[in-house]
C-alpha atoms as a PDB file:
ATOM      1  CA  UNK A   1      -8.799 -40.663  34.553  1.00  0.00           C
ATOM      2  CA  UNK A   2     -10.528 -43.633  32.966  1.00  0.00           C
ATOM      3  CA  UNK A   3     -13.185 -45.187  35.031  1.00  0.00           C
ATOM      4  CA  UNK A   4     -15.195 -48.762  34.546  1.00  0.00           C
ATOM      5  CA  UNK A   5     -18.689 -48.476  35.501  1.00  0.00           C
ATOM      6  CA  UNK A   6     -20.324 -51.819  34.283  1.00  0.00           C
ATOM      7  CA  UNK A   7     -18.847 -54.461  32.435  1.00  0.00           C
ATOM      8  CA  UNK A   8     -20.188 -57.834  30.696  1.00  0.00           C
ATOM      9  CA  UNK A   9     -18.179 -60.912  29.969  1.00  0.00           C
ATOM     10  CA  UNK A  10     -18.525 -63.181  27.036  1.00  0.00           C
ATOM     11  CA  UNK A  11     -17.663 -66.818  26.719  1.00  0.00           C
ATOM     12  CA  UNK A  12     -14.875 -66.422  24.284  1.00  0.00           C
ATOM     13  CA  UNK A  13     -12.830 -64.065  26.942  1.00  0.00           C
ATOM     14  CA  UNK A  14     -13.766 -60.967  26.087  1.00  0.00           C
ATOM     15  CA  UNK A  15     -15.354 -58.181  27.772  1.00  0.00           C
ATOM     16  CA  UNK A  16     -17.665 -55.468  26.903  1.00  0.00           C
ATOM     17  CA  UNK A  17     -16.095 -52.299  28.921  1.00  0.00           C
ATOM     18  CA  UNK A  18     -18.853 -49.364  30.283  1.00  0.00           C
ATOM     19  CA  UNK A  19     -16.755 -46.022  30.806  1.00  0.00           C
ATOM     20  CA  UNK A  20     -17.900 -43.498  33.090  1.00  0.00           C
ATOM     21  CA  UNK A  21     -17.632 -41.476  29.638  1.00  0.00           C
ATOM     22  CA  UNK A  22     -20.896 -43.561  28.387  1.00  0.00           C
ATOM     23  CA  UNK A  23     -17.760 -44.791  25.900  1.00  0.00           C
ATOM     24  CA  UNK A  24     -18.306 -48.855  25.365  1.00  0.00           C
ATOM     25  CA  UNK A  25     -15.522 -50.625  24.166  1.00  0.00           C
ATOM     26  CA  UNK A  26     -14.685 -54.563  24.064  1.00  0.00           C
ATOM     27  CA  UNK A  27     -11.750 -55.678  25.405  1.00  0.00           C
ATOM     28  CA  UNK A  28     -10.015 -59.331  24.269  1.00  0.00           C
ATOM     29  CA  UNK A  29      -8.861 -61.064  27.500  1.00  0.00           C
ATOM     30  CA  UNK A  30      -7.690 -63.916  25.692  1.00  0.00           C
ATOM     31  CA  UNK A  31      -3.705 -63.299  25.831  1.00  0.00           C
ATOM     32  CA  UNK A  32      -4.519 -63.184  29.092  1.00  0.00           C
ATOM     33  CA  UNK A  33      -5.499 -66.537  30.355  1.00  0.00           C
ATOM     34  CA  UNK A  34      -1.846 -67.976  30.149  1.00  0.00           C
ATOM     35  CA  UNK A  35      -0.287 -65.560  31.705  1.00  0.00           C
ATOM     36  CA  UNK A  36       1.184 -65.787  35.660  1.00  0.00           C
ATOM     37  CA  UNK A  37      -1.627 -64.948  38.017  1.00  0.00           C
ATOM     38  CA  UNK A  38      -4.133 -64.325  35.451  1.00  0.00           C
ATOM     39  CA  UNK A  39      -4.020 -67.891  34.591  1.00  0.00           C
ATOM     40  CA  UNK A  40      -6.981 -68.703  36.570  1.00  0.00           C
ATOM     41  CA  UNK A  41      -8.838 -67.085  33.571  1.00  0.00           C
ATOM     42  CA  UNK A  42      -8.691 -70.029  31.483  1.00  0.00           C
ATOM     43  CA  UNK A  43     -11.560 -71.786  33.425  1.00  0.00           C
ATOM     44  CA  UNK A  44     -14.306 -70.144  31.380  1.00  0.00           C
ATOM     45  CA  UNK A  45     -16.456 -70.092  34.351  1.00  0.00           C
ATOM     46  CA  UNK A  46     -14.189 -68.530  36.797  1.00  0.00           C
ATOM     47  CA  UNK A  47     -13.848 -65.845  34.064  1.00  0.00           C
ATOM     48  CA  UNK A  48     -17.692 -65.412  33.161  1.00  0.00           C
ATOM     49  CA  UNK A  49     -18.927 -65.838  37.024  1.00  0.00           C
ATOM     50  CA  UNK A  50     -16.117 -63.681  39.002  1.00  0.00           C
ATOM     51  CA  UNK A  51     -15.651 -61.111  36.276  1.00  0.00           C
ATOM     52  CA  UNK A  52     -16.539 -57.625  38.291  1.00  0.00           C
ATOM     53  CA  UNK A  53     -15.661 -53.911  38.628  1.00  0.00           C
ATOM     54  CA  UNK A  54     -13.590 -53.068  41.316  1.00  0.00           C
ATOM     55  CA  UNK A  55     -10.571 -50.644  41.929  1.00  0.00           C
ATOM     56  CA  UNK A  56     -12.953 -48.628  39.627  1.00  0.00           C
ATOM     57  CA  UNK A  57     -11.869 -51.064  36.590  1.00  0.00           C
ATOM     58  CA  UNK A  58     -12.419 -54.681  34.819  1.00  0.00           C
ATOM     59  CA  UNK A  59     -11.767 -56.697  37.465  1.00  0.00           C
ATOM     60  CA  UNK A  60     -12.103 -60.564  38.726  1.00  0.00           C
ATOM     61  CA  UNK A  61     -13.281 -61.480  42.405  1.00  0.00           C
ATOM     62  CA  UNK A  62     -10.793 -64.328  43.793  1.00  0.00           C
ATOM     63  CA  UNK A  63     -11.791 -64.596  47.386  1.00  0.00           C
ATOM     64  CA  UNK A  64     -15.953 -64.443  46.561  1.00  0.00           C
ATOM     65  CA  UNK A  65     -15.679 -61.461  48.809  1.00  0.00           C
ATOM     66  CA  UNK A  66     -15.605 -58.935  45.714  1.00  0.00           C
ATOM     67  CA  UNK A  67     -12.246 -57.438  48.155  1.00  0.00           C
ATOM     68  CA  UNK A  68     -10.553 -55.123  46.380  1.00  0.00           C
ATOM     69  CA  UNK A  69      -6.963 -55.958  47.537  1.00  0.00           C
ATOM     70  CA  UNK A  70      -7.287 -59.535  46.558  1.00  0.00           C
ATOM     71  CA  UNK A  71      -8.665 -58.977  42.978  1.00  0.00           C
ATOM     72  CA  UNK A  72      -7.173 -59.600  39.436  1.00  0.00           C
ATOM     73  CA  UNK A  73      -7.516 -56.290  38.029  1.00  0.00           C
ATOM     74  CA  UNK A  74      -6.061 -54.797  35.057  1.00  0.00           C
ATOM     75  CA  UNK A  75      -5.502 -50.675  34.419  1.00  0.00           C
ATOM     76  CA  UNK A  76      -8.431 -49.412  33.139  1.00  0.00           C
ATOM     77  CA  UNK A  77      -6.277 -46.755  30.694  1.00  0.00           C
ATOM     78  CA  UNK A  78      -4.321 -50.265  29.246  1.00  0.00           C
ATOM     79  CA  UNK A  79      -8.312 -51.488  29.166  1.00  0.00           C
ATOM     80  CA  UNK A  80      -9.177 -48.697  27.368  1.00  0.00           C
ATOM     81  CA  UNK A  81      -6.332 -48.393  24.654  1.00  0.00           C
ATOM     82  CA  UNK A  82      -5.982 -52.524  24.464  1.00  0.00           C
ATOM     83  CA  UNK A  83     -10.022 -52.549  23.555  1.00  0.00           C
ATOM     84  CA  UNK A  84     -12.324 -51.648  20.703  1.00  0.00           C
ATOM     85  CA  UNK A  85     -14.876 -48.763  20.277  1.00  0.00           C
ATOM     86  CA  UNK A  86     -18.605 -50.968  20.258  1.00  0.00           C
ATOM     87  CA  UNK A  87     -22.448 -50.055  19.997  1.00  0.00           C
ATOM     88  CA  UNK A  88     -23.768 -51.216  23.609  1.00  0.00           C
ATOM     89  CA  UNK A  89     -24.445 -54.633  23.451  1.00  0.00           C
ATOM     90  CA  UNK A  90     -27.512 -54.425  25.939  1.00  0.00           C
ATOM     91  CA  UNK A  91     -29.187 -51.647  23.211  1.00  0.00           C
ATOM     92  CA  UNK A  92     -30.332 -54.365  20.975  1.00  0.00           C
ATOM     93  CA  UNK A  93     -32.543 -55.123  24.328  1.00  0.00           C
ATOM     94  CA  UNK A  94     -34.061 -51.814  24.639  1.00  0.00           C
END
């Protein structure tokens, strides 16, 4: 089973993805941001300032409670095969 430990959102709707694996990947959310419920994405800050883990996956808080039966939340195995191996952004830090 694929788990999300961390992730980090960028301003053009993507997502860098921390697996429990230590794998990082970056996942494009931007085919997402029209579509039904996850429409809400398209307000850059919504997606930036709400964009969480729960359910043990890349998730977005709605409620501001972080609830986990409320949340937009997306597979993490459709995260991980949708998304792109990366070097850990946050290394260049180090």
């Amino acid at each position: 089973m694929r788990t999300v430990i961390q992730v980090i959102p960028t301003e053009n709707y993507q997502v860098y993805v921390y697996f429990s694996s230590g794998v990082v990947r970056l996942y494009d959310a931007k085919a997402l941001v029209n579509k039904g419920v996850f429409s809400v994405l398209s307000d850059v800050d919504f997606f930036m300032n709400r964009c969480t883990v729960l359910n043990n996956t890349l998730a977005w808080d709605q409620s501001g409670s972080y609830d986990p039966y409320t949340c937009l939340d997306i597979d993490p195995g459709h995260v991980y095969a949708e998304s792109i191996p990366v070097e850990d952004p946050l290394q260049r830090f180090a």
